[in-house]
N, C-alpha and C. Protein backbone atom coordinates (compact mmCIF):
# COMPACT_ATOMS: atom_id res chain seq x y z
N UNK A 1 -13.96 -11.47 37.51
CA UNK A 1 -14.95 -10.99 36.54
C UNK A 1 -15.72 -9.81 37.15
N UNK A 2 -15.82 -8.84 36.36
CA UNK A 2 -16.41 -7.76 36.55
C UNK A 2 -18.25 -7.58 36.48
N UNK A 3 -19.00 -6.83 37.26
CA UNK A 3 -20.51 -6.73 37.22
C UNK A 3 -20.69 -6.33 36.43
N UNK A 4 -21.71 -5.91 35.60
CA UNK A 4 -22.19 -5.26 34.61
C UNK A 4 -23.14 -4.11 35.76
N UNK A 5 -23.32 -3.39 35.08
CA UNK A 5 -24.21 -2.15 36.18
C UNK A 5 -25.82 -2.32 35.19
N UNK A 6 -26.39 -2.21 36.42
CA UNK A 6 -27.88 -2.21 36.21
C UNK A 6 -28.19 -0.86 35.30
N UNK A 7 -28.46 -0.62 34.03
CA UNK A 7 -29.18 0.31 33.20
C UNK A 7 -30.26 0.49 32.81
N UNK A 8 -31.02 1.22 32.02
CA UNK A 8 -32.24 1.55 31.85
C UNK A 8 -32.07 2.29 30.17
N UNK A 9 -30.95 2.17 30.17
CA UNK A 9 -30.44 3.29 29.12
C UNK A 9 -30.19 2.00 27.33
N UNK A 10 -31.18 2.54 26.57
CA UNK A 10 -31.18 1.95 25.36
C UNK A 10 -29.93 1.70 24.54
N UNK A 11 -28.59 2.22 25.04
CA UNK A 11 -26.99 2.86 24.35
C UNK A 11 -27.04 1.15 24.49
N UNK A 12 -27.02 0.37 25.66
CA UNK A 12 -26.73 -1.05 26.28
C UNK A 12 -27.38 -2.15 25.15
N UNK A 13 -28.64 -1.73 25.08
CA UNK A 13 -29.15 -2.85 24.73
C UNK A 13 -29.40 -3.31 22.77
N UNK A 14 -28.57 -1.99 22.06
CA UNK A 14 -28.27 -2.30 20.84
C UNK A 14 -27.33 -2.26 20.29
N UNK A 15 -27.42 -3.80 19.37
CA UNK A 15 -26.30 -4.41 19.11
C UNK A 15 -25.35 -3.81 17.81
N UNK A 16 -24.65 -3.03 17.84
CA UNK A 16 -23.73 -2.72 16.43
C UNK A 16 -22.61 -3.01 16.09
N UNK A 17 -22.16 -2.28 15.22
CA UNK A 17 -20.20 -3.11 15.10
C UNK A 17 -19.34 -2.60 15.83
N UNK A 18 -19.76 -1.66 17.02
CA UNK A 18 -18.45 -1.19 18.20
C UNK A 18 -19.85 -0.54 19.05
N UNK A 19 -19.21 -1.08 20.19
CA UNK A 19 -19.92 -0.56 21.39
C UNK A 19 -19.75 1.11 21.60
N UNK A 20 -19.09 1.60 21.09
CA UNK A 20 -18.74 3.11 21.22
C UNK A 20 -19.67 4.16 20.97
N UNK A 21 -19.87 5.18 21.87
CA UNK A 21 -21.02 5.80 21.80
C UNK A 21 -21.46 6.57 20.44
N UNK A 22 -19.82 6.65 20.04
CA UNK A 22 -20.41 7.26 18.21
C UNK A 22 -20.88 7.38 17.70
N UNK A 23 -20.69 5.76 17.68
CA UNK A 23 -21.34 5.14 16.93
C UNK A 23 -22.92 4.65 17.13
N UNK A 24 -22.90 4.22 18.36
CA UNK A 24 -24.23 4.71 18.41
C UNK A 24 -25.24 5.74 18.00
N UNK A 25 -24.56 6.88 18.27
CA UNK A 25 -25.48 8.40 17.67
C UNK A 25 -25.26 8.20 16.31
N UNK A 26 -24.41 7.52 15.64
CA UNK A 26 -24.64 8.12 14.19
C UNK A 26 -25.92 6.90 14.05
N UNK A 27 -25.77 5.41 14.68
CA UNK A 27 -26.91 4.79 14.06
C UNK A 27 -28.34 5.04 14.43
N UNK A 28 -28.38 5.69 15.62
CA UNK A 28 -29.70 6.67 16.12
C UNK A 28 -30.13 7.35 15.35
N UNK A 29 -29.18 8.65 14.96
CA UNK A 29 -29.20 9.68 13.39
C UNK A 29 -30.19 9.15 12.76
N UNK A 30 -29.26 7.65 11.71
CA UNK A 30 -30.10 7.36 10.51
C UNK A 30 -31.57 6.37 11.13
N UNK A 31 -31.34 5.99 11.87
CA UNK A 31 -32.37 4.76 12.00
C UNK A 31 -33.13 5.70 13.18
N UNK A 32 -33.98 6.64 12.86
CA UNK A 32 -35.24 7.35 13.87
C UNK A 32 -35.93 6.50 14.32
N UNK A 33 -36.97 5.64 13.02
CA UNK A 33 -38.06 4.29 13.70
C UNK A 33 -38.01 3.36 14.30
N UNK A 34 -36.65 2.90 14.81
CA UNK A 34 -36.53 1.79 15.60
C UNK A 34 -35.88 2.25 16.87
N UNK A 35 -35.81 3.26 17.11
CA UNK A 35 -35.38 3.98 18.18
C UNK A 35 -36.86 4.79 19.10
N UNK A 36 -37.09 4.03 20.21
CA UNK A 36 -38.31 4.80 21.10
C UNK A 36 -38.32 4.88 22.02
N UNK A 37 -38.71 5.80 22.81
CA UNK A 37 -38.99 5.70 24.31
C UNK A 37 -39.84 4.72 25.16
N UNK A 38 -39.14 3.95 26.06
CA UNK A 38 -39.94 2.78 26.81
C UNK A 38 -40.95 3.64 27.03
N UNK A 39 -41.92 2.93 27.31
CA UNK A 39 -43.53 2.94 27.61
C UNK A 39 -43.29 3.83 29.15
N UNK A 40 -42.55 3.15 30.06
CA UNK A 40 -42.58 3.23 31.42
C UNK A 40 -42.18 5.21 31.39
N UNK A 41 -40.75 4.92 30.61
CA UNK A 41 -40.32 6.65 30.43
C UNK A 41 -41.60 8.02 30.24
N UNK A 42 -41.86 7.76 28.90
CA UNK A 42 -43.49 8.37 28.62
C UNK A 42 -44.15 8.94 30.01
N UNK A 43 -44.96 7.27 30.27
CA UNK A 43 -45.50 7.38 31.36
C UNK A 43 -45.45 8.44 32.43
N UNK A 44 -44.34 8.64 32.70
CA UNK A 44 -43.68 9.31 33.98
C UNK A 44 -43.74 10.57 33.91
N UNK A 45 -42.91 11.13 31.95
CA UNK A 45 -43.31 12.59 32.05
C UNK A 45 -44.36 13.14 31.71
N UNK A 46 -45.59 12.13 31.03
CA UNK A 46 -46.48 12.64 31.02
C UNK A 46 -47.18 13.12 32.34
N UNK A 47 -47.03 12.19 33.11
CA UNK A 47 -47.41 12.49 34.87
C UNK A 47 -46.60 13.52 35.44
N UNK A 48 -45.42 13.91 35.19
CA UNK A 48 -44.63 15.05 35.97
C UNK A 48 -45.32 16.52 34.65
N UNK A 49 -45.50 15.95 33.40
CA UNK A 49 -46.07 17.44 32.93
C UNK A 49 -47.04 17.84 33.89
N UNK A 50 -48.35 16.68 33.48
CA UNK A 50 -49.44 17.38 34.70
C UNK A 50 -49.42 17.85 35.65
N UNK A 51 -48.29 17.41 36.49
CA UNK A 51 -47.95 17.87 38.27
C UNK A 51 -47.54 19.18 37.59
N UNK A 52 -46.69 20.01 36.78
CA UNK A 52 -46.20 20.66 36.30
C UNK A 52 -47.45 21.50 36.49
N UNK A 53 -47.94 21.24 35.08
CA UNK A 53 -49.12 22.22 34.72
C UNK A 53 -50.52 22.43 36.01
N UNK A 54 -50.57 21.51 36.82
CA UNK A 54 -51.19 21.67 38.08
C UNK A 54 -51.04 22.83 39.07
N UNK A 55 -49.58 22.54 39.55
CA UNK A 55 -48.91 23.93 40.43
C UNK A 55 -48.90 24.80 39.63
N UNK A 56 -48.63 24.94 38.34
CA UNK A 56 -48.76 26.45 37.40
C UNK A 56 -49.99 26.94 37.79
N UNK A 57 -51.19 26.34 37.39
CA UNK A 57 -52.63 26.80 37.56
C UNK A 57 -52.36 27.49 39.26
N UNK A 58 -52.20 26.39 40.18
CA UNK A 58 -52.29 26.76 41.62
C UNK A 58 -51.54 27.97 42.11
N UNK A 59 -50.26 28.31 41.38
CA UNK A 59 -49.84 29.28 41.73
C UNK A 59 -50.20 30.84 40.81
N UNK A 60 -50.93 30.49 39.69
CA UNK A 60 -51.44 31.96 39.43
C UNK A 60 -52.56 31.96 39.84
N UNK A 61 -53.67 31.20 40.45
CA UNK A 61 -55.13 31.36 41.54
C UNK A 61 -54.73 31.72 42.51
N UNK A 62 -53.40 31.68 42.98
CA UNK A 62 -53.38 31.93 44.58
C UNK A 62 -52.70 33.14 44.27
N UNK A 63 -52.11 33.85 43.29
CA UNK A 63 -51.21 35.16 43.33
C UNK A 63 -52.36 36.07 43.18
N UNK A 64 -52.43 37.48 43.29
CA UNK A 64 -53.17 38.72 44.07
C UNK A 64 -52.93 39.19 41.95
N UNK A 65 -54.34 39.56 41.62
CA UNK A 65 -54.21 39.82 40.44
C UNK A 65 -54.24 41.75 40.34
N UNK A 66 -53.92 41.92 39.33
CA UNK A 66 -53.42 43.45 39.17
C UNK A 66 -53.99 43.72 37.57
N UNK A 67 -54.96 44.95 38.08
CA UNK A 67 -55.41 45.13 36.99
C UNK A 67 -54.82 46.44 35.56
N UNK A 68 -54.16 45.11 35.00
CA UNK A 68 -53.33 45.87 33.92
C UNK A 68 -54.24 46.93 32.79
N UNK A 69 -55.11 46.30 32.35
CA UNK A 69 -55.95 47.22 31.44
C UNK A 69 -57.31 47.51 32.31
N UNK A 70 -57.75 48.53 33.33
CA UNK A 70 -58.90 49.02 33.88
C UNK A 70 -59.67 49.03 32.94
N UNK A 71 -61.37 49.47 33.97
CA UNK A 71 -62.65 49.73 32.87
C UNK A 71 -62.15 50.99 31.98
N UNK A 72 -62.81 51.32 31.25
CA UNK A 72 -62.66 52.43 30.31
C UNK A 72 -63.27 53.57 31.10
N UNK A 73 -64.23 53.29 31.78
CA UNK A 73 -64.96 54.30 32.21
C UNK A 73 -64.27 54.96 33.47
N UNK A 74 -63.39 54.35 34.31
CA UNK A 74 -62.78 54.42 35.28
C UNK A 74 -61.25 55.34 34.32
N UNK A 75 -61.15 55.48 34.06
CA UNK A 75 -59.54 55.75 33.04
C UNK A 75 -59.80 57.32 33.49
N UNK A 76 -59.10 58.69 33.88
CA UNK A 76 -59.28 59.94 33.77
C UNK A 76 -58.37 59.81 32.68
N UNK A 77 -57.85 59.64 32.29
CA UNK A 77 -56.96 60.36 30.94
C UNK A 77 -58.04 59.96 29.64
N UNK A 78 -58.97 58.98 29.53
CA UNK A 78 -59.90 58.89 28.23
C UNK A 78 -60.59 59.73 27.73
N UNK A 79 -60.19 60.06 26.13
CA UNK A 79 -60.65 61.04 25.75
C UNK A 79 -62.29 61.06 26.00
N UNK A 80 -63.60 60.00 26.00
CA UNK A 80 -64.58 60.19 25.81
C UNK A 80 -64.81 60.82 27.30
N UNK A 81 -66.07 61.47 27.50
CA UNK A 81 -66.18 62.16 28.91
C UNK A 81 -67.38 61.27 29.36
């Protein structure tokens, strides 16, 4: 007798008329509301967004800024004098 492998993956744990992944996606398709992401999943990327959006912030505070649009008054090509 063969193991079954340890999953995490929702394809396993619903029951239809052929185990075949097809078929699965087509009953995913129609049936959206009974189909969700574990709690634990969520969890995780909500925590890797933030780490995400964290180093974003950290790495444009720490980059050397360049001033794309100067004062006006500083400009020699502006028409006002």
């Amino acid at each position: 007798m063969t193991r079954r492998k340890k999953t995490r993956s929702l394809a396993d744990k619903v029951q239809i008329r052929t185990g075949r992944r097809k078929d699965y996606k087509k009953w995913r398709h129609e049936n959206p509301d009974q189909v969700a992401s574990s709690t634990r999943y969520t969890q995780k990327k909500r925590q890797q967004r933030k780490l995400q959006a964290a180093r974003k912030l950290a790495r444009q505070e720490e980059g050397q800024s360049i001033a794309i649009h100067p004062e006006q008054g500083s400009d020699p090509g502006s028409s006002e004098p």
